[in-house]
Every structure is written in C-alpha cells, then in structure tokens.
N, C-alpha and C. Protein backbone atom coordinates (compact mmCIF):
# COMPACT_ATOMS: atom_id res chain seq x y z
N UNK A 1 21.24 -49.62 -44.72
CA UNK A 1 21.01 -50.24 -46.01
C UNK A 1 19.51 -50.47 -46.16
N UNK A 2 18.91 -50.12 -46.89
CA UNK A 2 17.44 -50.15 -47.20
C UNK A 2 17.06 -51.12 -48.00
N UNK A 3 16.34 -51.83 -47.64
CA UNK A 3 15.59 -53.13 -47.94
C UNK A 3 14.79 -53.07 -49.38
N UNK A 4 14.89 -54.23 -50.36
CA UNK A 4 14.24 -54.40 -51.52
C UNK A 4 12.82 -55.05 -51.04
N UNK A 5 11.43 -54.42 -51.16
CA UNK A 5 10.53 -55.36 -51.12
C UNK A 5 10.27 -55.32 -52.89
N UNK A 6 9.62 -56.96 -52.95
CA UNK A 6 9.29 -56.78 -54.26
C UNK A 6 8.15 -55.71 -54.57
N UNK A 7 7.37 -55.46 -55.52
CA UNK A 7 6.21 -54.57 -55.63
C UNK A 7 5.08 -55.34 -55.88
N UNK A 8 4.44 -55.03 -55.40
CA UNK A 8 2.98 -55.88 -55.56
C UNK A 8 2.45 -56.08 -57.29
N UNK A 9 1.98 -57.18 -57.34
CA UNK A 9 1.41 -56.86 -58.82
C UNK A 9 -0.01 -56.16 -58.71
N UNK A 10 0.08 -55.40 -60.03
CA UNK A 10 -0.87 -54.36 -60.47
C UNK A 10 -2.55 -54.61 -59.22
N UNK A 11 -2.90 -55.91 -59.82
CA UNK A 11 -4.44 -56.32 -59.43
C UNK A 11 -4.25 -56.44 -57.87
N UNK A 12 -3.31 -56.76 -57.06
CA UNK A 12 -3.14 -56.58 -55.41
C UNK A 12 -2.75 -55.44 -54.95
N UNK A 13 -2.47 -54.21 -56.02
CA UNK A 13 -2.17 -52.57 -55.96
C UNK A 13 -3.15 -52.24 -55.93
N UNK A 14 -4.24 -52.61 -56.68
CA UNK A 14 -5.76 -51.98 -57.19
C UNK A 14 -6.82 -52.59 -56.16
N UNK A 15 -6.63 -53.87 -55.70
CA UNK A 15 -7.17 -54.39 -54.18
C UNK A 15 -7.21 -53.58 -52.78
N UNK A 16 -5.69 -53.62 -52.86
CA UNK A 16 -4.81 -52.57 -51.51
C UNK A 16 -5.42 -51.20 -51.49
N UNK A 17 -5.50 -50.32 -52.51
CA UNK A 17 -5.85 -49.10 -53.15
C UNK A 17 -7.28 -49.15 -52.57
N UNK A 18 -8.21 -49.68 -53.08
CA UNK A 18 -9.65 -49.85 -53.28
C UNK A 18 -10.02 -50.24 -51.62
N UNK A 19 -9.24 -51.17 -50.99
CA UNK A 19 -9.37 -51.79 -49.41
C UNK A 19 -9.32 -50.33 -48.62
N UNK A 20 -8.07 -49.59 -49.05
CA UNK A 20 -7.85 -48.47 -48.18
C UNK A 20 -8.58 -47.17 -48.13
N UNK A 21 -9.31 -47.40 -49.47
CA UNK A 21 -10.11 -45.92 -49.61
C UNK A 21 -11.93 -46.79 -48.85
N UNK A 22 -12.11 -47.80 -48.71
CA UNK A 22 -13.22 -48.11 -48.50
C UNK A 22 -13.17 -48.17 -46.60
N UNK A 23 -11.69 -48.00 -46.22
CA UNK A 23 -11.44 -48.33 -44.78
C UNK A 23 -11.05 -46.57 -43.90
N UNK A 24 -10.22 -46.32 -44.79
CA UNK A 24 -9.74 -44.92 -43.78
C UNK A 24 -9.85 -43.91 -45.15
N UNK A 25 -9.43 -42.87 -44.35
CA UNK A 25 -8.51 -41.43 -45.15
C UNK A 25 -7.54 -41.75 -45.71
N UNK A 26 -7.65 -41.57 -47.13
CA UNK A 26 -6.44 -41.67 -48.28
C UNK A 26 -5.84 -40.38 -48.63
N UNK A 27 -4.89 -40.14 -47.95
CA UNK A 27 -4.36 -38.90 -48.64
C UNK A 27 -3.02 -39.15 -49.41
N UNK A 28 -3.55 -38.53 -51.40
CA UNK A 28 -2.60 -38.60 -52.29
C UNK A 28 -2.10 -38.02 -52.62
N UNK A 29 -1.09 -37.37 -53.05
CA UNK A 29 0.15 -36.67 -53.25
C UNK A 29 0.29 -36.37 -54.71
N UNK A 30 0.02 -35.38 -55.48
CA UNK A 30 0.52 -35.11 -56.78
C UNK A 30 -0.13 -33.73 -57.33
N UNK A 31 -0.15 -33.72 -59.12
CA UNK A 31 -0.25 -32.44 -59.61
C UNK A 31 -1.38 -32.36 -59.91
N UNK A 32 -2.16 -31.89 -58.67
CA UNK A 32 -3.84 -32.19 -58.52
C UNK A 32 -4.19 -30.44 -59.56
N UNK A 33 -3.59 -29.64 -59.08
CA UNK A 33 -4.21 -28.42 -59.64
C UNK A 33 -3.34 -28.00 -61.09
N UNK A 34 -1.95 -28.30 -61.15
CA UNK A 34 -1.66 -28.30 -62.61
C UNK A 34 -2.73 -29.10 -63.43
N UNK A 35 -3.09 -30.25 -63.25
CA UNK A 35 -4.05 -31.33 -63.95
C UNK A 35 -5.37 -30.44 -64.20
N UNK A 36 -5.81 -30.04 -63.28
CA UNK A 36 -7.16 -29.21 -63.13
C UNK A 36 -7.13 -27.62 -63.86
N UNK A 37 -5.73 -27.44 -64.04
CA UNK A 37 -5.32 -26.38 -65.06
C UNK A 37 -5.38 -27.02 -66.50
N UNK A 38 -5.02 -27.87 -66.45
CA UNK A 38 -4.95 -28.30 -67.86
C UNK A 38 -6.00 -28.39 -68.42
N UNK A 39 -7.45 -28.19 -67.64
CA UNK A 39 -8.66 -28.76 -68.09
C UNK A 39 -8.97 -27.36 -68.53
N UNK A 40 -8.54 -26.36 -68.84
CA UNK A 40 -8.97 -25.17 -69.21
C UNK A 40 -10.09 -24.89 -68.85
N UNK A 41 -10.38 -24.48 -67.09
CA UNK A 41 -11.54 -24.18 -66.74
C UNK A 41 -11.50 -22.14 -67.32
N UNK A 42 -13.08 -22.43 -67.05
CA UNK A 42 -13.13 -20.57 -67.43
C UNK A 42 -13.44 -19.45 -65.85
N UNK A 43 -12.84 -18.58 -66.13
CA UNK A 43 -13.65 -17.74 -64.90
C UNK A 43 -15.01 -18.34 -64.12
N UNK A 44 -15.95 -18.38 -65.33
CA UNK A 44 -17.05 -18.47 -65.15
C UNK A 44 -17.04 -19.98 -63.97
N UNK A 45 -16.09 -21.10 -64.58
CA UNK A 45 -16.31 -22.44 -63.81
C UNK A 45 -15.79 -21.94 -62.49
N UNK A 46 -15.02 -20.54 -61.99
CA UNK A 46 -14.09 -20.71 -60.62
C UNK A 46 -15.36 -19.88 -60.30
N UNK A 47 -16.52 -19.13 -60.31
CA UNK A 47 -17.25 -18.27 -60.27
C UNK A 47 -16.65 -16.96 -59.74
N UNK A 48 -15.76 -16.66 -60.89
CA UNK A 48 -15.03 -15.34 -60.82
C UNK A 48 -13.74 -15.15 -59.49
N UNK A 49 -13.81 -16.46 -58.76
CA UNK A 49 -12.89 -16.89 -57.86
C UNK A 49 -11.39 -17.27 -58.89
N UNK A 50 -10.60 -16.58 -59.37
CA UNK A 50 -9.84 -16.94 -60.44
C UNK A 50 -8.81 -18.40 -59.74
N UNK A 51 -8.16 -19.40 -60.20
CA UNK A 51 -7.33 -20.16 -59.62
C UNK A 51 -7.79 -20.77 -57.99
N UNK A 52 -9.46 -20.59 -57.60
CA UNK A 52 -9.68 -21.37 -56.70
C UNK A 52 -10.20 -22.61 -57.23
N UNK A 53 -9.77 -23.48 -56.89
CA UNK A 53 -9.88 -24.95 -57.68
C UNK A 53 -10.43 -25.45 -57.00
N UNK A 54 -10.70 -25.03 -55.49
CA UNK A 54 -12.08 -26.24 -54.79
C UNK A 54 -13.52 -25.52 -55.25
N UNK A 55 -13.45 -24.70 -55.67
CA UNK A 55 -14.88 -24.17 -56.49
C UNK A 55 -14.91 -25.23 -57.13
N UNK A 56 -14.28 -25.90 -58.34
CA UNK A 56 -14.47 -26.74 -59.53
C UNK A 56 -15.29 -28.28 -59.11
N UNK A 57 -15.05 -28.19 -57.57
CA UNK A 57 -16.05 -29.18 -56.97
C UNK A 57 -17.25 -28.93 -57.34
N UNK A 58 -17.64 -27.45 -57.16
CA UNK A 58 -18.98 -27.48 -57.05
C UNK A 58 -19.45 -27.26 -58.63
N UNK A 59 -19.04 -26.62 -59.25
CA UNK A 59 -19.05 -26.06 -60.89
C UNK A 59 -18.40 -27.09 -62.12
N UNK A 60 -17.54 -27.68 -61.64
CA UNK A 60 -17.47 -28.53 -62.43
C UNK A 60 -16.96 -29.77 -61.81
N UNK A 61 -17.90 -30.96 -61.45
CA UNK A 61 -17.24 -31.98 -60.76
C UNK A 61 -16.73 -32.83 -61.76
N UNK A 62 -16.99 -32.35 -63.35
CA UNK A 62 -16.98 -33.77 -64.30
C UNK A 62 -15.13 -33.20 -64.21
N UNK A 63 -14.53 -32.55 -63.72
CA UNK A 63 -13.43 -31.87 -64.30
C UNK A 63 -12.56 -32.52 -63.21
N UNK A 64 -13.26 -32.09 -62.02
CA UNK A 64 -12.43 -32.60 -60.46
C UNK A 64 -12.41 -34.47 -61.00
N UNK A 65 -13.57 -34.98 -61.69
CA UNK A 65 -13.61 -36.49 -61.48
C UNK A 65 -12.73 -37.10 -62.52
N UNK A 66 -12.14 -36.30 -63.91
CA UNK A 66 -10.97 -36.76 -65.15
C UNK A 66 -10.23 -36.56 -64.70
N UNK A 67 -9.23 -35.90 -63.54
CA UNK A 67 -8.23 -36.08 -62.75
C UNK A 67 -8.29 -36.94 -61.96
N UNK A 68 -9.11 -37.32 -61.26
CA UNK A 68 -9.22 -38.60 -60.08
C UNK A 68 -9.16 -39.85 -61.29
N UNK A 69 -9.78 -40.11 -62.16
CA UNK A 69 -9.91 -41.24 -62.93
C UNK A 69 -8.75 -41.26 -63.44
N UNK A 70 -7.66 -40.30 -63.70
CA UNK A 70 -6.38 -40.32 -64.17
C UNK A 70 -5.73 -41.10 -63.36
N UNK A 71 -5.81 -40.48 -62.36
CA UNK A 71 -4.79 -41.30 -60.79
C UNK A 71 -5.18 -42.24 -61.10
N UNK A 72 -6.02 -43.02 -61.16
CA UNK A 72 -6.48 -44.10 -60.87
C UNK A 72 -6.13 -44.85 -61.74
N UNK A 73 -5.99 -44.82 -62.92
CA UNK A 73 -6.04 -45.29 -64.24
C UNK A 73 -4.30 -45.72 -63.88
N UNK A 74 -2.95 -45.02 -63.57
CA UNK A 74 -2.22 -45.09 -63.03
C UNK A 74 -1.26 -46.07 -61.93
C-alpha cells in the first residue's frame, strides 16, 4: 500500500528545487527536444547538423534558455 505524503507548497518546491540545483546534479526528465523543436530552429542554428539539438547550446542559447525557463515557470 503506498503512502500519501502531502505535497509541498509551491514556495518550499521552488526552495527544494533551487537548494538542489545549487548543491548536486539535477537531472530532469521531459520534452526537452520536442520543446526545442517547437522553437523552429533553422539548419543554419544546428550548423547544418540537422536535429542535433546540443548545437543549439552553442548557436542559440536564448532557445536552449525559453525551455529551461518553461520548466521552471512549472
């Protein structure tokens, strides 16, 4: 039987969140490259690397950073 914890409220989510990325490795889970599709990058942003999306680090970080601010916003 699996246990109810309550859920933290929002501002001790965003504490917890913020504690853990300032302490260890956060690794998050979701639709990191559909999202980064959606941003209608061009050839030109993958530098002809078509669908490599860690290029967009380097070519477009404002693109990699409206997905992270999404999560976050979340």
């Amino acid at each position: 039987m699996a246990s109810h914890l309550p859920l933290p409220v929002p501002a001790d989510r965003a504490r917890a969140l913020r504690e853990a990325l300032a302490t260890r490795v956060v690794v998050a889970d979701g639709a990191m490259g559909t999202m980064l599709q959606a941003q209608d990058p061009t050839l030109e942003d993958f530098q002809n690397l078509e669908g490599c999306n860690e290029v967009l680090n380097v070519t477009r970080p404002d693109i990699v950073r409206s997905v992270h601010e999404a999560y976050f916003a979340v």
